[in-house]
Protein backbone atom coordinates (compact mmCIF):
# COMPACT_ATOMS: atom_id res chain seq x y z
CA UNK A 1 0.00 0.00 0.00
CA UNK A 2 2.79 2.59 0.88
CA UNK A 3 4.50 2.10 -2.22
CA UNK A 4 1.01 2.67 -4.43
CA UNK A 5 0.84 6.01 -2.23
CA UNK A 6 4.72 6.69 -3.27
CA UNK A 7 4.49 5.78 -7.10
CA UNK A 8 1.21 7.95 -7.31
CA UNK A 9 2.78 11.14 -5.58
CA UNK A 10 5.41 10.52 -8.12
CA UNK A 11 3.07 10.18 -10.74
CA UNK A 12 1.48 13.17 -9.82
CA UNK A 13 4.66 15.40 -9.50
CA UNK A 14 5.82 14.16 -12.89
CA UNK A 15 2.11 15.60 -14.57
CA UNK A 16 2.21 18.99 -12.49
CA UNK A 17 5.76 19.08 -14.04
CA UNK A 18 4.72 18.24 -17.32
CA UNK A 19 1.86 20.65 -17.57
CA UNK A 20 4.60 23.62 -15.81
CA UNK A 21 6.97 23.07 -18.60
CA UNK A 22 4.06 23.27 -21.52
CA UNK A 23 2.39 26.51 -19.98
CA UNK A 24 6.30 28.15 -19.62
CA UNK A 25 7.32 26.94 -23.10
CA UNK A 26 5.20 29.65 -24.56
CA UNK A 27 3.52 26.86 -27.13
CA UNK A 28 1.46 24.18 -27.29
CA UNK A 29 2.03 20.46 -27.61
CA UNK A 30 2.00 19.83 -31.48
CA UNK A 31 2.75 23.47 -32.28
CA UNK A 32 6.27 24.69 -32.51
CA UNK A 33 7.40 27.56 -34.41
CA UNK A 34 5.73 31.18 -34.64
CA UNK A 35 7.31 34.05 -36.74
CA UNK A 36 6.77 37.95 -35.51
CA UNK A 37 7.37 40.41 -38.43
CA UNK A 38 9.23 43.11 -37.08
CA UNK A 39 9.19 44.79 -40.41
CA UNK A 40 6.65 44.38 -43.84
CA UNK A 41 8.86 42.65 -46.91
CA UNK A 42 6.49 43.48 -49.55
CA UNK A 43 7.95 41.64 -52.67
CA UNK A 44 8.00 42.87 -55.76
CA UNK A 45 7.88 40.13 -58.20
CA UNK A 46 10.26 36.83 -58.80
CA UNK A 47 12.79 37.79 -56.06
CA UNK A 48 15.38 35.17 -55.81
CA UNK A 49 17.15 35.10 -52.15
CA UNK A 50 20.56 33.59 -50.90
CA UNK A 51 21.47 33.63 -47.00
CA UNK A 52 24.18 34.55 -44.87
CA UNK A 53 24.45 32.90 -41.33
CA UNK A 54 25.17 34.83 -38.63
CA UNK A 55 26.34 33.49 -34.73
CA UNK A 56 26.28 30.01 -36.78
CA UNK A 57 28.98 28.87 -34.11
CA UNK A 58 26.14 28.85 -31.76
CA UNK A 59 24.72 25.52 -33.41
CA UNK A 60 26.21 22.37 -33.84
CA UNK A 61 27.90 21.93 -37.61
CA UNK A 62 25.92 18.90 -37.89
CA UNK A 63 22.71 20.34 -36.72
CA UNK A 64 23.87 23.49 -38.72
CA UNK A 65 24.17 21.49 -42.38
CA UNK A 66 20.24 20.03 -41.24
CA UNK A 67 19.10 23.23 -41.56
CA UNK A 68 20.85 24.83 -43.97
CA UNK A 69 19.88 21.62 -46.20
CA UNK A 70 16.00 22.07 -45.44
CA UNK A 71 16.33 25.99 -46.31
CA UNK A 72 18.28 25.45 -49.30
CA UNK A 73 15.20 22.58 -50.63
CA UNK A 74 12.45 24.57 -49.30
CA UNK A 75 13.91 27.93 -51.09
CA UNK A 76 14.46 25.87 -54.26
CA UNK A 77 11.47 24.10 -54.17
CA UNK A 78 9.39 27.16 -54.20
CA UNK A 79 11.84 28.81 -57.12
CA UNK A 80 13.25 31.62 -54.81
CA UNK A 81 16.88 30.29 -54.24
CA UNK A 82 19.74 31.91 -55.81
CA UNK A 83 23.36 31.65 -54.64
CA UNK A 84 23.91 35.01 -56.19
CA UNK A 85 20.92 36.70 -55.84
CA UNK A 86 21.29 40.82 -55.21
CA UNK A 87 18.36 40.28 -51.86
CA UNK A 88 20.57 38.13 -48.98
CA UNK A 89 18.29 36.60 -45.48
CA UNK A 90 20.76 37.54 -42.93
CA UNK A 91 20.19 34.80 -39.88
CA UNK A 92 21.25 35.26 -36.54
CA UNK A 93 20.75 32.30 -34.40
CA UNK A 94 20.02 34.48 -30.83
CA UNK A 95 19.39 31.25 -29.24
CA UNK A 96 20.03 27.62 -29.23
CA UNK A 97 19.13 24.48 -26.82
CA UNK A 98 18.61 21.11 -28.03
CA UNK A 99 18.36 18.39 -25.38
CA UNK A 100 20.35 14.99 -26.48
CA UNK A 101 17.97 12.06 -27.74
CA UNK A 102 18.77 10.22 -24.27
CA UNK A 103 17.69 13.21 -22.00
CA UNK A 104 14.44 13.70 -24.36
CA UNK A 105 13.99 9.90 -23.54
CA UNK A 106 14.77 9.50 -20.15
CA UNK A 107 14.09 12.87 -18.53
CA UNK A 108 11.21 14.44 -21.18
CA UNK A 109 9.72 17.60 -20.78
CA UNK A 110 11.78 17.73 -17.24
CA UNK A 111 15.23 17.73 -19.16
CA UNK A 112 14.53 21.30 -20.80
CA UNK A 113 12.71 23.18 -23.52
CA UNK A 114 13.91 22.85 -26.99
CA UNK A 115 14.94 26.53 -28.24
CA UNK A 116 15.96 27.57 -31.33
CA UNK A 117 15.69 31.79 -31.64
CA UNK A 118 16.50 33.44 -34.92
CA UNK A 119 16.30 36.86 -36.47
CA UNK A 120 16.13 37.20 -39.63
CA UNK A 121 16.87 40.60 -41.84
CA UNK A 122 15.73 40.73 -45.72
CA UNK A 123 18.48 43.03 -47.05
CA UNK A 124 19.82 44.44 -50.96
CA UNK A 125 23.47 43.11 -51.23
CA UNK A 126 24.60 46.09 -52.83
CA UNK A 127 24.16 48.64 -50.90
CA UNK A 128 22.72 47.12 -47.99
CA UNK A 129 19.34 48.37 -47.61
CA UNK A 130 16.78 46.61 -44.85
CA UNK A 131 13.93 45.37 -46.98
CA UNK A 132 12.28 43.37 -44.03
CA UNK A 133 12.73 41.71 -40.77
CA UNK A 134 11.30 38.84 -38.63
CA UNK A 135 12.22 36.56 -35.77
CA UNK A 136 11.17 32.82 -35.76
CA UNK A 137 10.73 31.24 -32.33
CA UNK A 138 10.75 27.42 -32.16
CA UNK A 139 9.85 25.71 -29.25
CA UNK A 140 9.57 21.87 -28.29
CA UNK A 141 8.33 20.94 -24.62
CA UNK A 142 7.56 17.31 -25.12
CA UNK A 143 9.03 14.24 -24.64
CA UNK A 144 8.25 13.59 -28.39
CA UNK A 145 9.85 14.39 -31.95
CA UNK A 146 13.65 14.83 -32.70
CA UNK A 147 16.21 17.81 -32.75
CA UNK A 148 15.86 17.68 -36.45
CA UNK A 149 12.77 17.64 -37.03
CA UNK A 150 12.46 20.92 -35.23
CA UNK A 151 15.13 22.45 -37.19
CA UNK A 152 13.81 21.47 -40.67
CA UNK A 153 10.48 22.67 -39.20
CA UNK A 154 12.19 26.24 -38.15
CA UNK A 155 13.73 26.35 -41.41
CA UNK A 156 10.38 25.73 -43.65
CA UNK A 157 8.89 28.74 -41.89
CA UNK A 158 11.50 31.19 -42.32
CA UNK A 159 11.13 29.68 -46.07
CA UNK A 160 7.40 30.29 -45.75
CA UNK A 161 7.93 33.73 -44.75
CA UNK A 162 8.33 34.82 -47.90
């Protein structure tokens, strides 16, 4: 009987934890990424964009070529990608916290929040005008879903942005 009691005031801790980390994380289960425009790109036609990363040594290489892959597709795939395009996306990564497939297992939402904080500034090459500007917030509390997943997910909507 006493260790029913223990195992369900453990239980109980662990979902009052659970539902602490989702209502601090800012999102919802299943959600993940929200963008804030900061500043109105209003295109003008067939723009073309490349990118420039900025604080990139705040992400893991690995992690780093995920997303830089996913952008690259998801720029292509909707025709907007040039590698020498005149309009740049100039991303800072602000933040970055992954938690390790083995804490995501073993501790869930108690091992951490995913975070992965990036602002990112639509500017001319040339001369180096500010055409627009947004920040992308992705967020993961659960116990479910991998780092990259997240990432390709962060970079599709910085993709979808414009």
């Amino acid at each position: 009987m006493k260790i029913k009691i223990n195992l369900l005031i453990l239980l109980s801790l662990f979902l009052t934890s659970c539902a602490t980390s989702f209502i601090n994380s800012g999102t919802l289960p299943g959600t993940g990424t929200e963008l804030t425009t900061l500043e109105e790109f209003q295109p003008k036609g067939m723009e073309k964009f490349s990118y420039e990363l900025k604080d990139w040594y705040k992400i893991p290489e690995i992690e780093r070529g995920v997303f830089e892959n996913k952008l690259e597709t998801t720029l292509t795939e909707k025709n907007i990608f040039g590698a020498d395009s005149n309009l740049v996306l100039e991303i800072t990564f602000e933040q970055y916290f992954m938690r390790d497939a083995s804490s995501r297992l073993m501790g869930g939402v108690l091992a951490g929040i995913d975070n992965i904080t990036t602002s990112v500034i639509i500017k001319n090459k040339e001369n180096g005008q500010v055409l627009g500007r947004f920040k992308a917030i992705s967020k993961n509390a659960t116990a479910w879903g991998s780092k990259n997943s997240l990432i390709e997910q962060h970079a599709e909507k910085i993709a979808s942005f414009l």
